[in-house]
C-alpha atoms as a PDB file:
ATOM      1  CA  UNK A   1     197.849 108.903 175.201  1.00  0.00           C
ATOM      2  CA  UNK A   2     194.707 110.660 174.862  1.00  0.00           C
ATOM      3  CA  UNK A   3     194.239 114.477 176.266  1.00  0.00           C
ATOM      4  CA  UNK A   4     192.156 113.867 178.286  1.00  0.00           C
ATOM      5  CA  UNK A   5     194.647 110.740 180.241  1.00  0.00           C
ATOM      6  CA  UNK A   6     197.481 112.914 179.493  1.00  0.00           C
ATOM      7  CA  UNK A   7     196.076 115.543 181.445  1.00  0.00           C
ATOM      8  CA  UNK A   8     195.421 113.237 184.905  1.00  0.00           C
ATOM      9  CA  UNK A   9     199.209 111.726 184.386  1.00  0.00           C
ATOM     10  CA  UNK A  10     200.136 115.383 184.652  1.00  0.00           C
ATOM     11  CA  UNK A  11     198.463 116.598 187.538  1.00  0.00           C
ATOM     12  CA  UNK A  12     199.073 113.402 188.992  1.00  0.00           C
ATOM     13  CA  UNK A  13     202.531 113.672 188.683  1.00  0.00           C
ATOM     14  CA  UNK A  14     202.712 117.040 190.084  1.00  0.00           C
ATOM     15  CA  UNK A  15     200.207 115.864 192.992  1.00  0.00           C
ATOM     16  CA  UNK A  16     202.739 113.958 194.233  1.00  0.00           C
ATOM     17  CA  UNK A  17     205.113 116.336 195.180  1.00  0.00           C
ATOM     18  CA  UNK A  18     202.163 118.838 196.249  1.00  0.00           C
ATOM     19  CA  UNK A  19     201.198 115.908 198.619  1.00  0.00           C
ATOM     20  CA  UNK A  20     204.848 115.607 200.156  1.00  0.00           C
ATOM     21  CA  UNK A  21     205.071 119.206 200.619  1.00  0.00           C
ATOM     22  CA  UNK A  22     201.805 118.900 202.784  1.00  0.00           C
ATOM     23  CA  UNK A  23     203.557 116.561 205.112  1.00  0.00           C
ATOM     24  CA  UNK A  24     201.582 113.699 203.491  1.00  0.00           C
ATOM     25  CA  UNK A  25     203.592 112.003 200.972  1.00  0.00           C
ATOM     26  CA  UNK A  26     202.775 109.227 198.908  1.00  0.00           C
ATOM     27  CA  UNK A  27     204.241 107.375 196.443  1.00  0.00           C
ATOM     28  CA  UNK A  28     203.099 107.574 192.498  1.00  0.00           C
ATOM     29  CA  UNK A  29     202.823 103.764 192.851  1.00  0.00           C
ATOM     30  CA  UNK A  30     200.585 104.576 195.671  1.00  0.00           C
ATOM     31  CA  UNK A  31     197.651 105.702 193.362  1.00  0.00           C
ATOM     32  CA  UNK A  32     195.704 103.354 191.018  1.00  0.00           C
ATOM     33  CA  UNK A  33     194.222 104.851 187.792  1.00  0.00           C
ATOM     34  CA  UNK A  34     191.325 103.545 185.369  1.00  0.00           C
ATOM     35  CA  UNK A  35     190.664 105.195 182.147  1.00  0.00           C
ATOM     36  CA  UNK A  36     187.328 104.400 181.152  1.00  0.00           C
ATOM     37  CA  UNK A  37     186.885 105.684 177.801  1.00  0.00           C
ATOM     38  CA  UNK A  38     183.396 106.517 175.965  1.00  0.00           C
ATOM     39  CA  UNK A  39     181.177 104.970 176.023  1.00  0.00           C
ATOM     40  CA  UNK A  40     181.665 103.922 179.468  1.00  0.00           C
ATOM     41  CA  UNK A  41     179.946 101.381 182.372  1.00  0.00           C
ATOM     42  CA  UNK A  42     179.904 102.858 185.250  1.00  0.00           C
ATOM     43  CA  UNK A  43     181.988 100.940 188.259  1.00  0.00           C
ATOM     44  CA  UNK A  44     180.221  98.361 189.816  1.00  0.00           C
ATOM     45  CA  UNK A  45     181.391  99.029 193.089  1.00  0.00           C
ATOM     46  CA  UNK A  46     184.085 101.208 195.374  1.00  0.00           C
ATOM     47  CA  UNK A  47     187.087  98.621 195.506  1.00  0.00           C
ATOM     48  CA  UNK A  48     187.524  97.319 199.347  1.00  0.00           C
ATOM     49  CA  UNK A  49     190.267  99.015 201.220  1.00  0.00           C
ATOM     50  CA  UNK A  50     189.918 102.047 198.919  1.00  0.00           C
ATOM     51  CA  UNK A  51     188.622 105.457 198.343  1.00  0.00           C
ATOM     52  CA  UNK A  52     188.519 107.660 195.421  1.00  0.00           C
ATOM     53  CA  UNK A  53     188.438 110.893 193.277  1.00  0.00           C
ATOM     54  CA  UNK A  54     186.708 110.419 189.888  1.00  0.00           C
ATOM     55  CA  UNK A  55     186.107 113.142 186.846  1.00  0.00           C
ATOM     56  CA  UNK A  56     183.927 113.334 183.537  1.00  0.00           C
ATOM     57  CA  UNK A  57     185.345 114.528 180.779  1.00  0.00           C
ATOM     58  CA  UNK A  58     183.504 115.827 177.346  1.00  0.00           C
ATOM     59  CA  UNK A  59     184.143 117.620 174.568  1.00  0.00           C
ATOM     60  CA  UNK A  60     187.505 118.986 175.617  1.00  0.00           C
ATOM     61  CA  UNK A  61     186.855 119.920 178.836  1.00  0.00           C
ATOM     62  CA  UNK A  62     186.372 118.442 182.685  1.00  0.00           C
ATOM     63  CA  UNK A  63     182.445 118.493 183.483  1.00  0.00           C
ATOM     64  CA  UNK A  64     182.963 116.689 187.154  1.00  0.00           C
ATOM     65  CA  UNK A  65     185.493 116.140 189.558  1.00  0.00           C
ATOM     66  CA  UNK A  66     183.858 114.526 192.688  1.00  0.00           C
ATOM     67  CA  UNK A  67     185.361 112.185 195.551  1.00  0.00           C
ATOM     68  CA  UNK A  68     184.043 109.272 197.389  1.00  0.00           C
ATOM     69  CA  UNK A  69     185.124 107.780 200.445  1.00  0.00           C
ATOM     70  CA  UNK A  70     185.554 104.291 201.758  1.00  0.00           C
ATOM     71  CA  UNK A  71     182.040 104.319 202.698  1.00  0.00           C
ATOM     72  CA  UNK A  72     180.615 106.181 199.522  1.00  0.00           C
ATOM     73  CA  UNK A  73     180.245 103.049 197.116  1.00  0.00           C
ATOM     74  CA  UNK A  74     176.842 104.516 195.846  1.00  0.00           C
ATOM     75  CA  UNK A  75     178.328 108.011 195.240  1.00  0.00           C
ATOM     76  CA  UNK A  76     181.008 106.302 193.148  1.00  0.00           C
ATOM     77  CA  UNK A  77     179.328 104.057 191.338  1.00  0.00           C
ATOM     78  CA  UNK A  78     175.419 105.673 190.235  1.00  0.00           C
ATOM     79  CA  UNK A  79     174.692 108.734 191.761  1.00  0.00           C
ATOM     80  CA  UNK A  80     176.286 110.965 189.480  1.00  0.00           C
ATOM     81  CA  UNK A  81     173.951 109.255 186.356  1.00  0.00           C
ATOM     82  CA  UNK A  82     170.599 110.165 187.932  1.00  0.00           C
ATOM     83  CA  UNK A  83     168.289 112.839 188.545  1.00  0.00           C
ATOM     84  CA  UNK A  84     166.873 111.332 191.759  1.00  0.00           C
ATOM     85  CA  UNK A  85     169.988 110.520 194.204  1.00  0.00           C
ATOM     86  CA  UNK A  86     172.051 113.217 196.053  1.00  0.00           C
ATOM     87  CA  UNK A  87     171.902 116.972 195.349  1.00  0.00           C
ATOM     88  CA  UNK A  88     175.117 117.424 193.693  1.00  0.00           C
ATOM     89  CA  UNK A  89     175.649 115.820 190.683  1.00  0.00           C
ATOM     90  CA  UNK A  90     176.646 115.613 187.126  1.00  0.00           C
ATOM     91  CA  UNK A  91     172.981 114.573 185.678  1.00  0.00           C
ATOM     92  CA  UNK A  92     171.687 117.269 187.608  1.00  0.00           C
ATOM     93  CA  UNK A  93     174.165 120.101 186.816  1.00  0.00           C
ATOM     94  CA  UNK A  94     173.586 118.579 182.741  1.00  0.00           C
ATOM     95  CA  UNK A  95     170.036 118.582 183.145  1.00  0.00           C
ATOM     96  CA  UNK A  96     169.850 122.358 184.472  1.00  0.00           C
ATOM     97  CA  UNK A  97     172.266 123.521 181.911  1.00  0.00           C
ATOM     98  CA  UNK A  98     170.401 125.113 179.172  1.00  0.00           C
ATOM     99  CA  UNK A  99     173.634 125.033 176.297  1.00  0.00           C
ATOM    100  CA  UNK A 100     173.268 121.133 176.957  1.00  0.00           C
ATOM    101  CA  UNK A 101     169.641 121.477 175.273  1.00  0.00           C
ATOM    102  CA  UNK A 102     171.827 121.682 171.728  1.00  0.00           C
ATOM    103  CA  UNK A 103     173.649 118.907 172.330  1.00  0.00           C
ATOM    104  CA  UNK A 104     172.769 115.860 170.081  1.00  0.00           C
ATOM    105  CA  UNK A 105     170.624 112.787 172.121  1.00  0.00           C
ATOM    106  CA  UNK A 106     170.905 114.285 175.316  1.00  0.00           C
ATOM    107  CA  UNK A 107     167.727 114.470 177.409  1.00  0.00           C
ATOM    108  CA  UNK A 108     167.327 116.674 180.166  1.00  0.00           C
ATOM    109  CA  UNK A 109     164.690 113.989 181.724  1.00  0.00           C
ATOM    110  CA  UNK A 110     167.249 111.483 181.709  1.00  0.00           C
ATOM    111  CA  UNK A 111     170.878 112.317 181.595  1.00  0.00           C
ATOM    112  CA  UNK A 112     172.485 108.760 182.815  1.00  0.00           C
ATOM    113  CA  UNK A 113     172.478 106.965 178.990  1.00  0.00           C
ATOM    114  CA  UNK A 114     173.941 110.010 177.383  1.00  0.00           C
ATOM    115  CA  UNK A 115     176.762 110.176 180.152  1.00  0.00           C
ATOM    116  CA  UNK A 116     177.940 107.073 179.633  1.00  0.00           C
ATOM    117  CA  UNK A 117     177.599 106.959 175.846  1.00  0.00           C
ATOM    118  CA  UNK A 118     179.129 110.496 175.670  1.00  0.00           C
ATOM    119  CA  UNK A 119     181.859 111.072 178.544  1.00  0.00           C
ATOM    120  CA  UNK A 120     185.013 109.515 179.392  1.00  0.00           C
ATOM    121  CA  UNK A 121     185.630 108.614 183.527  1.00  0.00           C
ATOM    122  CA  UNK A 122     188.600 108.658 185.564  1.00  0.00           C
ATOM    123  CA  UNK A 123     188.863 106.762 188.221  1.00  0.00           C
ATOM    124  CA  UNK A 124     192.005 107.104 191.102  1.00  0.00           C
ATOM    125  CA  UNK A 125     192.197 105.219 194.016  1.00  0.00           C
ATOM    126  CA  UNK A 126     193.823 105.660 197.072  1.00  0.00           C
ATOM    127  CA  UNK A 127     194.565 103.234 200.167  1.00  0.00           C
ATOM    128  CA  UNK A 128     191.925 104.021 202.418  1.00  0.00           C
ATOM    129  CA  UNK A 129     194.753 104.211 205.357  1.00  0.00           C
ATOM    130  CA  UNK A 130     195.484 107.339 204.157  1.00  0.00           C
ATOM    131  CA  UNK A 131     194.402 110.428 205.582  1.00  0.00           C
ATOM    132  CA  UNK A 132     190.913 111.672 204.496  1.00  0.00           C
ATOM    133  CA  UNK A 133     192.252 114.817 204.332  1.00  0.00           C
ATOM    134  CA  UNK A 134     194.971 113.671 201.182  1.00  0.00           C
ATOM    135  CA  UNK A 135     191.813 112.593 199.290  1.00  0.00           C
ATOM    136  CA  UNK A 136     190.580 116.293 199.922  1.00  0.00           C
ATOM    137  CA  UNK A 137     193.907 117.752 199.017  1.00  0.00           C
ATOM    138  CA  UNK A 138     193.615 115.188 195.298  1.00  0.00           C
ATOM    139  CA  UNK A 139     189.961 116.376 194.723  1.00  0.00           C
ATOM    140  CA  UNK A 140     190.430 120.120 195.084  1.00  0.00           C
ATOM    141  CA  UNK A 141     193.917 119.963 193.330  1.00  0.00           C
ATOM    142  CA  UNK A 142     192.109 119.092 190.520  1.00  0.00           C
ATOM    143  CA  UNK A 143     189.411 121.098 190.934  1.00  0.00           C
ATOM    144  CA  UNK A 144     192.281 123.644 190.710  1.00  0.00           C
ATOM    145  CA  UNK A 145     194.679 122.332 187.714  1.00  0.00           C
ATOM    146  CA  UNK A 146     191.612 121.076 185.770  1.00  0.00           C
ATOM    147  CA  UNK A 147     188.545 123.310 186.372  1.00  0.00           C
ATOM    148  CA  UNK A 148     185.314 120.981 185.787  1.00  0.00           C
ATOM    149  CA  UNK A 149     182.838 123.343 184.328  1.00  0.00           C
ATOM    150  CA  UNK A 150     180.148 122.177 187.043  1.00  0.00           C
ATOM    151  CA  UNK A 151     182.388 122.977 190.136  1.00  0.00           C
ATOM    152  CA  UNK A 152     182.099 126.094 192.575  1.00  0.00           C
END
């Protein structure tokens, strides 16, 4: 297993019980996982019935941990590799990063290519008949446990 994996197994593990003492419990079987190692594709769509947290990871550390809900297909599956969709995301927070300007192939004018060539994805779903608020609790325990550079 790969740091980076070993890392969500972890915090997955101990979200679990974190959920259950938030009077929200849910089963490890409950949450689906997909590694997508570098160099990635991006997923081609938000799986029906489901919503999800996702993270970047680079280099030895978490660049992005972002959530998307049943109805956020386009923030799960592309916004996150352009400059010109919503405010908050990863090519934008790479492109106005000034150490990333060192960093081998990467162009500020177009981050997308280099994020999928250079970053690993997680992706972990959820039923979407959960409570918004559990998907909430996932996204900022791992903001929390794994403390993606381009958060807060």
């Amino acid at each position: 297993m790969s740091v980076w994996s070993g890392e969500i197994a972890e915090a997955l593990a101990a979200f679990v019980t974190v959920a259950d003492l938030a009077g929200a419990p849910i089963a490890r079987g409950e949450i689906e996982t997909e590694f997508l190692a570098a160099p990635h594709r991006p997923p081609a769509f938000l799986p029906a019935g489901k919503m999800a947290v996702y993270g970047f990871w680079w280099n030895g550390i978490w660049l992005k941990i972002g959530k998307a809900g049943p109805k956020s297909s386009a923030r799960y599956t592309s916004q996150h590799y352009s400059l010109h969709s919503a405010q908050s995301t990863l090519a934008k927070s790479l492109a106005k990063d000034p150490d990333m300007l060192t960093v081998a192939a990467f162009d500020p004018r177009n981050p997308g290519p280099w994020i999928k060539r250079s970053t690993h994805r997680v992706n972990i779903l959820l039923p979407s008949e959960r409570p918004k608020e559990l998907l909430s609790l996932l996204e900022a325990f791992l903001h929390l446990r794994l403390r993606p550079r381009y958060e807060g």
